[in-house]
PDB file of N, CA and C in Angstrom:
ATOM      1  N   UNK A   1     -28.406  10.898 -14.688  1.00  0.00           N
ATOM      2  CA  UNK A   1     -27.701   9.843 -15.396  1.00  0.00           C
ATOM      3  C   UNK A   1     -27.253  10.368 -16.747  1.00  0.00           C
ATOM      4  N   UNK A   2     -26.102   9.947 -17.509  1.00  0.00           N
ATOM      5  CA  UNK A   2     -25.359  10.393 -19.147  1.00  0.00           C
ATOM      6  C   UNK A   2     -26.357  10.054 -19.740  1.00  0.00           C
ATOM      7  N   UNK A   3     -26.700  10.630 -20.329  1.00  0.00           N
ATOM      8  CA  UNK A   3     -27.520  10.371 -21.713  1.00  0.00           C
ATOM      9  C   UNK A   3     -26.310  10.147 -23.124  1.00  0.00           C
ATOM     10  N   UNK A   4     -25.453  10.599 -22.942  1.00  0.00           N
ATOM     11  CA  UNK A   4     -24.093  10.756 -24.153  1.00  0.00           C
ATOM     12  C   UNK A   4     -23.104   9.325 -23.922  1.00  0.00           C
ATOM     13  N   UNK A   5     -23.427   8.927 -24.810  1.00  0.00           N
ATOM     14  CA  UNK A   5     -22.326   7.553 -24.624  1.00  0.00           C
ATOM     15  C   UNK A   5     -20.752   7.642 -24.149  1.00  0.00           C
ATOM     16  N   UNK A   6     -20.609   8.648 -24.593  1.00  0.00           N
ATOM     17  CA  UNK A   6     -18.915   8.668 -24.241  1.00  0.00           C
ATOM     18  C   UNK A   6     -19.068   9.330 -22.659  1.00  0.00           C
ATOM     19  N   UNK A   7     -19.957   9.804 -22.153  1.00  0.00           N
ATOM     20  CA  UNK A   7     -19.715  10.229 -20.846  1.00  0.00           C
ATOM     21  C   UNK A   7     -20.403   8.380 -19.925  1.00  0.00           C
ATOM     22  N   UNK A   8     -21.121   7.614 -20.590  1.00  0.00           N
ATOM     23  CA  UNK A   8     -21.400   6.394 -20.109  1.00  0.00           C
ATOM     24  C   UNK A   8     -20.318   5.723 -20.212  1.00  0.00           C
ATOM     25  N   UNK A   9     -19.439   5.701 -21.062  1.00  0.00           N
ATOM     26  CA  UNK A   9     -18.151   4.908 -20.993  1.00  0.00           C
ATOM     27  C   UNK A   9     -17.459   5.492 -20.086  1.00  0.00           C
ATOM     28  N   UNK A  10     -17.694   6.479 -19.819  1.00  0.00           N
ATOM     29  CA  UNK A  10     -16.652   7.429 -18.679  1.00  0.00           C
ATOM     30  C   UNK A  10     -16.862   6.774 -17.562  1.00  0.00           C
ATOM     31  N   UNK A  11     -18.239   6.785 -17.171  1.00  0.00           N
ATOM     32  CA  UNK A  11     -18.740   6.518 -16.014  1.00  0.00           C
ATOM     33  C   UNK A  11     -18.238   5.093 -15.397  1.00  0.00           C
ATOM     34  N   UNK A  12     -18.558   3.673 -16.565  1.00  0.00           N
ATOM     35  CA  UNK A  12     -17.967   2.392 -16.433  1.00  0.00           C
ATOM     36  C   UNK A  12     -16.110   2.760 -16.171  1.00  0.00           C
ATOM     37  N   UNK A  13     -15.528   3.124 -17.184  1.00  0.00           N
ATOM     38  CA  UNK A  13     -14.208   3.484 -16.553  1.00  0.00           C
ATOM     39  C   UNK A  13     -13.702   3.769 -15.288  1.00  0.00           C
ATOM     40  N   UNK A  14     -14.773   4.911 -14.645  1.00  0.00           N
ATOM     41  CA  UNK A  14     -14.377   5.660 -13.268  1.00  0.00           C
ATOM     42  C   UNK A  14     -14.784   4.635 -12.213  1.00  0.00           C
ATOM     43  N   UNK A  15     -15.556   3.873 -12.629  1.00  0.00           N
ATOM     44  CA  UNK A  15     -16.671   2.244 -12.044  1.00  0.00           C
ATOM     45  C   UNK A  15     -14.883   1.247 -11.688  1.00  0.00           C
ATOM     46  N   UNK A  16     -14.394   1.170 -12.468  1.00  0.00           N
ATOM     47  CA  UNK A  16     -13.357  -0.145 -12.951  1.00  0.00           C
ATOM     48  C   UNK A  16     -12.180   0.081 -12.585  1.00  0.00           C
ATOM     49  N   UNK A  17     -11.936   1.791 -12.198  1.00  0.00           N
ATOM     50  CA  UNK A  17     -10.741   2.432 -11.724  1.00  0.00           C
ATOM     51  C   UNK A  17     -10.546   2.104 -10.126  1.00  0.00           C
ATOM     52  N   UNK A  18     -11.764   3.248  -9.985  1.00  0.00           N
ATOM     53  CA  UNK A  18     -12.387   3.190  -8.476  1.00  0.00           C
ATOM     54  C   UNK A  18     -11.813   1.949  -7.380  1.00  0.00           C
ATOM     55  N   UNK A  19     -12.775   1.155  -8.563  1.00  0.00           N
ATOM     56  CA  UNK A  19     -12.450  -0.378  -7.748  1.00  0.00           C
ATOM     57  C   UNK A  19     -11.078  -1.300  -7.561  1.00  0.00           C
ATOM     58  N   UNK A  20     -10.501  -1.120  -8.783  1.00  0.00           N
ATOM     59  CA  UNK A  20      -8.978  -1.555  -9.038  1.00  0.00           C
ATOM     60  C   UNK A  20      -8.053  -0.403  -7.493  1.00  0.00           C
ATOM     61  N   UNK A  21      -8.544   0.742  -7.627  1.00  0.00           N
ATOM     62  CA  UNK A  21      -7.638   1.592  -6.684  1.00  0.00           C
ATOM     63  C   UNK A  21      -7.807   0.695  -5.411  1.00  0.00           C
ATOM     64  N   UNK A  22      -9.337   1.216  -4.717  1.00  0.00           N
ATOM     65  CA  UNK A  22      -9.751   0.656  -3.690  1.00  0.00           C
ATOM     66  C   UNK A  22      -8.808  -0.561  -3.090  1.00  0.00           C
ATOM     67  N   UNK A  23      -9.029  -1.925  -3.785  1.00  0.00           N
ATOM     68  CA  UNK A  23      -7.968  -2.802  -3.846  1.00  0.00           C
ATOM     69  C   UNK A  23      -6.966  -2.460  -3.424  1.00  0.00           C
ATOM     70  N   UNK A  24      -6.076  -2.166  -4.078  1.00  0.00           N
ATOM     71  CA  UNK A  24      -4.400  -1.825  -4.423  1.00  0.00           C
ATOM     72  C   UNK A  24      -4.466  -1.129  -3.168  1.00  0.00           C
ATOM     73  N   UNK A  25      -5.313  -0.082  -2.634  1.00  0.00           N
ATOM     74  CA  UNK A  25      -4.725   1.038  -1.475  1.00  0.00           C
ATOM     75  C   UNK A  25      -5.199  -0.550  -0.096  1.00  0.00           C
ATOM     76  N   UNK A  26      -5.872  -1.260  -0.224  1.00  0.00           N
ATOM     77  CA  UNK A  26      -6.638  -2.485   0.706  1.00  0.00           C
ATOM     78  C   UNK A  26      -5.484  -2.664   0.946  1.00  0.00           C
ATOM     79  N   UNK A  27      -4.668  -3.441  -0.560  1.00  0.00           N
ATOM     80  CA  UNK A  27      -3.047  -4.425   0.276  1.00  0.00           C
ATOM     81  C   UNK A  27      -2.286  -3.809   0.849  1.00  0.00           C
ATOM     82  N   UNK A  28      -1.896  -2.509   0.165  1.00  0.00           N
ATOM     83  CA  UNK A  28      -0.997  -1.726   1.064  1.00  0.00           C
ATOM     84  C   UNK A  28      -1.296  -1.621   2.236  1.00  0.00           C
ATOM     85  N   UNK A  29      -2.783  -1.171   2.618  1.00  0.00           N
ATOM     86  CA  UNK A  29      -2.908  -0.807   4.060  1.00  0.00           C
ATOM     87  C   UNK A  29      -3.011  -2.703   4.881  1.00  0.00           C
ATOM     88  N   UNK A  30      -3.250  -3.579   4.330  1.00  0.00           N
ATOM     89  CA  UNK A  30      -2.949  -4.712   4.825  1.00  0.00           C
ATOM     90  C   UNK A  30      -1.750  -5.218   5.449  1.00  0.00           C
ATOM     91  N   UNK A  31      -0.540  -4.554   4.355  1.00  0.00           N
ATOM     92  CA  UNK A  31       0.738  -4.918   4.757  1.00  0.00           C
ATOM     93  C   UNK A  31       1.680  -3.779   5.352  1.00  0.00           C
ATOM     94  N   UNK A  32       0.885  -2.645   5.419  1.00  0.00           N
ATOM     95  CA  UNK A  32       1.583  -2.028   6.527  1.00  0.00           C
ATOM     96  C   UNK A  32       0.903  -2.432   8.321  1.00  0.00           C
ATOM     97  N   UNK A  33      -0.161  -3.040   8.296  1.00  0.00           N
ATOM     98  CA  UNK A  33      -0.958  -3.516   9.573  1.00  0.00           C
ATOM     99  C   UNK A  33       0.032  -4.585  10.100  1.00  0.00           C
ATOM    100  N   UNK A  34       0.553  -5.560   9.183  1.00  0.00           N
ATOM    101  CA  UNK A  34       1.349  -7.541   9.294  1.00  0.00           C
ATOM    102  C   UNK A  34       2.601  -6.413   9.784  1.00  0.00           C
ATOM    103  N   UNK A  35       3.138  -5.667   9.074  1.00  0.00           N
ATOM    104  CA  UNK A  35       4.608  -4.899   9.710  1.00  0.00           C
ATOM    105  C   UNK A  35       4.351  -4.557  11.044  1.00  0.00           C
ATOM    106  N   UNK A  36       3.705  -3.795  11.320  1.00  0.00           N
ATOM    107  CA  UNK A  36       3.497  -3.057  12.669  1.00  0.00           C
ATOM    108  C   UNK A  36       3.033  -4.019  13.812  1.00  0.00           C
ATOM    109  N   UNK A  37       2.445  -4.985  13.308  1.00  0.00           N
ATOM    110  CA  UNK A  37       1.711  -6.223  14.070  1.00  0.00           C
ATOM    111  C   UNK A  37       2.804  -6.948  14.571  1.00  0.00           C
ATOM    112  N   UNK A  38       3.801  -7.244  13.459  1.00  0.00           N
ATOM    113  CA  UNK A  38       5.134  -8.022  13.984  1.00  0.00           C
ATOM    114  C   UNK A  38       6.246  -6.824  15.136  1.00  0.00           C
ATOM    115  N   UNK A  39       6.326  -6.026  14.425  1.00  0.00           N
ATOM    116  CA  UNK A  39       7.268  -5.113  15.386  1.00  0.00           C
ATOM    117  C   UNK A  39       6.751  -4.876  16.664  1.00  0.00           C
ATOM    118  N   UNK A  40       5.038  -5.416  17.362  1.00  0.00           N
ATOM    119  CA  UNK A  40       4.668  -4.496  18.148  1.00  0.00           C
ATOM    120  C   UNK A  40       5.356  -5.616  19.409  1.00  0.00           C
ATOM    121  N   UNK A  41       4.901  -7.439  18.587  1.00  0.00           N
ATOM    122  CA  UNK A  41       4.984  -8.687  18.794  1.00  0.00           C
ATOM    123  C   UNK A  41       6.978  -8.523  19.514  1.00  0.00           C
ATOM    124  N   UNK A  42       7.488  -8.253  18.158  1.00  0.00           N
ATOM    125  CA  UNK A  42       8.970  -8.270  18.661  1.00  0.00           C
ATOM    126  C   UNK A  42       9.614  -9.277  17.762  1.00  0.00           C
ATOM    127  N   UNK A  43       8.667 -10.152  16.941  1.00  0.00           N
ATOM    128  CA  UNK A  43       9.071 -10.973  15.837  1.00  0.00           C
ATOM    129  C   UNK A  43       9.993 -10.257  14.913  1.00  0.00           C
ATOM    130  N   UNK A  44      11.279 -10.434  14.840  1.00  0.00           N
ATOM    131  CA  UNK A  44      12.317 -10.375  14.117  1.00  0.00           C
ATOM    132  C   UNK A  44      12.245 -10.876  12.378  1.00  0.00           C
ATOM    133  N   UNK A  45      11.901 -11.674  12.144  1.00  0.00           N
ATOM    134  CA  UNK A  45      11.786 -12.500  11.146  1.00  0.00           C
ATOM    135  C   UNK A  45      10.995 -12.223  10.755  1.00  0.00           C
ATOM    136  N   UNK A  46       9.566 -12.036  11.301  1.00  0.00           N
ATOM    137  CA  UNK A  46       8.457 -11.456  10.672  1.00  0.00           C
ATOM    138  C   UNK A  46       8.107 -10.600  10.233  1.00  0.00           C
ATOM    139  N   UNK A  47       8.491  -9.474  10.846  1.00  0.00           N
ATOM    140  CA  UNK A  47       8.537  -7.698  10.694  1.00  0.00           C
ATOM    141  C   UNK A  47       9.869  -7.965   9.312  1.00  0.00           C
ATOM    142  N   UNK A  48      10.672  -8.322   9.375  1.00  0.00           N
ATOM    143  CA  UNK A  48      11.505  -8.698   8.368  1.00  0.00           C
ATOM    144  C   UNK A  48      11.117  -8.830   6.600  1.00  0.00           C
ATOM    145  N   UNK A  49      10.071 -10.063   7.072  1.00  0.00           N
ATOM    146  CA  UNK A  49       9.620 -11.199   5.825  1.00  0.00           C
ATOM    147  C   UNK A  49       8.434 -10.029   5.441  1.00  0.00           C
ATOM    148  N   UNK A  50       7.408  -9.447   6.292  1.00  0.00           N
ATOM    149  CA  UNK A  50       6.587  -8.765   5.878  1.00  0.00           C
ATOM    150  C   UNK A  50       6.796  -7.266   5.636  1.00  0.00           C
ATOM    151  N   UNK A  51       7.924  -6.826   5.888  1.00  0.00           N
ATOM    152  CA  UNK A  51       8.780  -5.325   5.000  1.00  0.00           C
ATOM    153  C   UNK A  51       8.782  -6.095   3.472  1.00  0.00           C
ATOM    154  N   UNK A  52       9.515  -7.017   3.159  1.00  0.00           N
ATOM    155  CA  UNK A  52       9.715  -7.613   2.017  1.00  0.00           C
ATOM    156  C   UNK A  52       8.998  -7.820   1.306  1.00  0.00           C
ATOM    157  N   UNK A  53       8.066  -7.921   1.435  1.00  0.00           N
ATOM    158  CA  UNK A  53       6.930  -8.449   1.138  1.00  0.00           C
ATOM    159  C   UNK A  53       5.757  -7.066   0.598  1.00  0.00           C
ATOM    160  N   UNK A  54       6.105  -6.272   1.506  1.00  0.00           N
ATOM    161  CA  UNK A  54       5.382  -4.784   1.240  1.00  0.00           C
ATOM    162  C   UNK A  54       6.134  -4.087   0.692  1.00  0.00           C
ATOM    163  N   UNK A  55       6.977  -3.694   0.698  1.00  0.00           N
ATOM    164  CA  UNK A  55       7.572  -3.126  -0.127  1.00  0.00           C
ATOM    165  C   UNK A  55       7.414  -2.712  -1.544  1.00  0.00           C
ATOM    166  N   UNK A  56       7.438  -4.027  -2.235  1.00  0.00           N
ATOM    167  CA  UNK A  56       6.504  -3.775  -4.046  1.00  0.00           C
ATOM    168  C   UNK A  56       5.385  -3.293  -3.968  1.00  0.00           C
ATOM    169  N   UNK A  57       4.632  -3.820  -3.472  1.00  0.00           N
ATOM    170  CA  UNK A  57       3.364  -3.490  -3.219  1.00  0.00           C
ATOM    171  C   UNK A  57       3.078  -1.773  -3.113  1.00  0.00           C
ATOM    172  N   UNK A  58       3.945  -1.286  -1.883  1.00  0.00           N
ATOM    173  CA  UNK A  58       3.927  -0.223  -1.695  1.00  0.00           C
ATOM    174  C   UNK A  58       4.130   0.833  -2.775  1.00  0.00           C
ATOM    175  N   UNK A  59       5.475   0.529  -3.584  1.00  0.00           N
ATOM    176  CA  UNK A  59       5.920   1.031  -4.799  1.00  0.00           C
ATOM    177  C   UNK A  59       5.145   1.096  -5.766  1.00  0.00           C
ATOM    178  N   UNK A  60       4.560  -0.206  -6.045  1.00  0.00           N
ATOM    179  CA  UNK A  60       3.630  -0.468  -6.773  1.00  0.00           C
ATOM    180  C   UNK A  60       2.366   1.029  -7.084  1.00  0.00           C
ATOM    181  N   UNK A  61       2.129   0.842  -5.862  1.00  0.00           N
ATOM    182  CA  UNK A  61       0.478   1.658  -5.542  1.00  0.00           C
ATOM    183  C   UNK A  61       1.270   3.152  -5.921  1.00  0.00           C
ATOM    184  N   UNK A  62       1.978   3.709  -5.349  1.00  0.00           N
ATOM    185  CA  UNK A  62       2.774   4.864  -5.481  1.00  0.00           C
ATOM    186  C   UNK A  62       3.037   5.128  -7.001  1.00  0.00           C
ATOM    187  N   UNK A  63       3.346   4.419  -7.555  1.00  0.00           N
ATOM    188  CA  UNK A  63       3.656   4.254  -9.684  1.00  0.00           C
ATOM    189  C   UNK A  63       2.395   4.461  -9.847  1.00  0.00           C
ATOM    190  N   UNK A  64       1.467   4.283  -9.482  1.00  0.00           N
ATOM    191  CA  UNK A  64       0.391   3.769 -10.286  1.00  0.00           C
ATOM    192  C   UNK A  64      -0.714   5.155  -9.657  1.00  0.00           C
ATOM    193  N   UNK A  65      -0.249   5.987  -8.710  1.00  0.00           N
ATOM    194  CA  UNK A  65      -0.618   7.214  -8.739  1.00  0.00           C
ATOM    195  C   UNK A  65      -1.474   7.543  -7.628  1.00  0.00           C
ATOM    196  N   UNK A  66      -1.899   5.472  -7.208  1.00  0.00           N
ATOM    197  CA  UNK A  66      -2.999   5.696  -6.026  1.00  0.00           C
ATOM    198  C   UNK A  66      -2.611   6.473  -4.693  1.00  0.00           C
ATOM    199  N   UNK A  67      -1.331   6.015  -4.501  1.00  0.00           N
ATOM    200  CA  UNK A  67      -1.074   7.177  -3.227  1.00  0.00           C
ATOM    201  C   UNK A  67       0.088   7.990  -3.555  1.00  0.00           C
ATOM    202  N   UNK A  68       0.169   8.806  -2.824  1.00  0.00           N
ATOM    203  CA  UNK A  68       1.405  10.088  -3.376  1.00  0.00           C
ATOM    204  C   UNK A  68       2.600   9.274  -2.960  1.00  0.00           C
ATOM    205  N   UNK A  69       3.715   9.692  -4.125  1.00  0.00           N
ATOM    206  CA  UNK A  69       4.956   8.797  -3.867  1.00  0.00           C
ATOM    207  C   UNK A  69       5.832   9.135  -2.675  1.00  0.00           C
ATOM    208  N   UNK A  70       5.459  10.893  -2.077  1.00  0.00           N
ATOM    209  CA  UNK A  70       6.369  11.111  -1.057  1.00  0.00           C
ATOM    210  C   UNK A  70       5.796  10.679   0.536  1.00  0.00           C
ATOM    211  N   UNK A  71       4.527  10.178   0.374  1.00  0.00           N
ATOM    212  CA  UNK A  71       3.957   9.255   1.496  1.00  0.00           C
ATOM    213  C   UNK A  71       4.442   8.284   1.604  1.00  0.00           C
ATOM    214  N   UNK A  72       4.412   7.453   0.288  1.00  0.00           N
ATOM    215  CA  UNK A  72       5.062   6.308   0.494  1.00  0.00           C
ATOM    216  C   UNK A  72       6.211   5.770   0.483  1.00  0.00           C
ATOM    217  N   UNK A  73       7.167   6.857   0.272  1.00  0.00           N
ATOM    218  CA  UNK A  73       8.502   7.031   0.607  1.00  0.00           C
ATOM    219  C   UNK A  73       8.789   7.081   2.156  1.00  0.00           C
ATOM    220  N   UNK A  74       7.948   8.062   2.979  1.00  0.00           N
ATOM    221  CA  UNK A  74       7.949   8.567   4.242  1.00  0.00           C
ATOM    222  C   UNK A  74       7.879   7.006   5.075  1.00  0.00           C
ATOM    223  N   UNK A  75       6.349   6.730   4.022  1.00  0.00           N
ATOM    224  CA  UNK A  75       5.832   5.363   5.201  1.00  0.00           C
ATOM    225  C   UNK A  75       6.826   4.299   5.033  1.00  0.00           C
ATOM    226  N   UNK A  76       7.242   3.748   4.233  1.00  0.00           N
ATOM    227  CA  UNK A  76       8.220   2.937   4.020  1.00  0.00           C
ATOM    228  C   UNK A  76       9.697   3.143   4.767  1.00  0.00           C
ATOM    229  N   UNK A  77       9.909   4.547   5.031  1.00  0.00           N
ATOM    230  CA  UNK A  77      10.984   4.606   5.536  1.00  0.00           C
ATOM    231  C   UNK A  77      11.468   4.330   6.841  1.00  0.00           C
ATOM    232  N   UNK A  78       9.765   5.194   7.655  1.00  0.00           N
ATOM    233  CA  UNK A  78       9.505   4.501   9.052  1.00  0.00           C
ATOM    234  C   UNK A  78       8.970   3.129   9.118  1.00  0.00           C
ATOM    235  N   UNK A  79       8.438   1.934   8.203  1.00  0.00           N
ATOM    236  CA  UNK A  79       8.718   1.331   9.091  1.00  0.00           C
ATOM    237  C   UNK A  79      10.214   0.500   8.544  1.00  0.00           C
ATOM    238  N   UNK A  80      11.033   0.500   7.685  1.00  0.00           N
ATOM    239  CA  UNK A  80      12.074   0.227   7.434  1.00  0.00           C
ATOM    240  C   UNK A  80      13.036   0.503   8.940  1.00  0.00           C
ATOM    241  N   UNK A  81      12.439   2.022   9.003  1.00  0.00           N
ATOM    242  CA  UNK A  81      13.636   1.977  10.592  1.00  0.00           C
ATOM    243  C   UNK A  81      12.948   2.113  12.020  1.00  0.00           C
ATOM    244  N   UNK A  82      11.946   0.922  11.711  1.00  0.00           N
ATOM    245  CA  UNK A  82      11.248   0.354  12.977  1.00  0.00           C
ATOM    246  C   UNK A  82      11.660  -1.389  13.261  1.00  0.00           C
ATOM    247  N   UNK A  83      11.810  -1.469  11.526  1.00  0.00           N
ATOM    248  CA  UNK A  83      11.539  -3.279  11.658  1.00  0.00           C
ATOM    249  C   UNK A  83      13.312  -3.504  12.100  1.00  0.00           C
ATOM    250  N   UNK A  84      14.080  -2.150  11.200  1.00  0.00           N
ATOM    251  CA  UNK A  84      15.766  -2.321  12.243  1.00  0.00           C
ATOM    252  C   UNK A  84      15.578  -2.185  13.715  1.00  0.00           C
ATOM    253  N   UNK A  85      14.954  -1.141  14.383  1.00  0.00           N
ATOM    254  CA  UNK A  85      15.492  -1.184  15.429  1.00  0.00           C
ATOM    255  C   UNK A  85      15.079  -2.721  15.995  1.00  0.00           C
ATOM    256  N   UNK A  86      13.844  -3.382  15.840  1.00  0.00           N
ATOM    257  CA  UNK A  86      13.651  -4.585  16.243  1.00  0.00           C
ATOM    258  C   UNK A  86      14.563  -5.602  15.982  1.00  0.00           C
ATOM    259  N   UNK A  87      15.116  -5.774  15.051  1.00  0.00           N
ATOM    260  CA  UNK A  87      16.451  -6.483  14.247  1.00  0.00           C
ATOM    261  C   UNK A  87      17.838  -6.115  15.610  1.00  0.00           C
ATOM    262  N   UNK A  88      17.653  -5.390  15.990  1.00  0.00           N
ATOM    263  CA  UNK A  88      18.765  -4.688  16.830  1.00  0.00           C
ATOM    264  C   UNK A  88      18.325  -5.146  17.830  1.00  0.00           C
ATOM    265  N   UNK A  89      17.125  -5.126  18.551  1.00  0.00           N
ATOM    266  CA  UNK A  89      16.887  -4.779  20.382  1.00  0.00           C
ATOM    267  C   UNK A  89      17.123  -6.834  20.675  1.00  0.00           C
TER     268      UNK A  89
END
């Protein structure tokens, strides 16, 4: 355990980070599950409303460093041209 205060403040920090990340990477992986769930369904509207919906989110987490931005460029892109082809079929 720190005996040095500034490495105990470290520790609460890495405590408050941790957990804030954890979160943030939760919704993302929540709202890429509602996308894929609707496209698997065939719901048009849904796969739709829940791209929209993920999207910030996604960006979000990516700014903020929790996941790498060229993942979430990638992931966003597939399902962007999953929830079209459903929009299409």
């Amino acid at each position: 355990m720190a005996n040095i205060a500034s490495a105990e403040k470290r520790i609460r920090q890495t405590v408050k980070r941790t957990a804030r990340n954890k979160a943030r990477k939760s919704r993302v992986h929540t709202a890429i599950r509602k996308i894929e769930e609707a496209v698997a369904a065939g719901d048009k509207a849904a796969a739709q409303a829940a791209l929209k919906a993920a999207q910030p989110e996604m960006q979000r987490a990516a700014g903020k460093g929790v996941l790498k931005a060229n993942t979430m460029s990638r992931k966003l892109s597939r399902l962007s041209a999953s929830v079209k082809a459903v929009a299409a079929a």
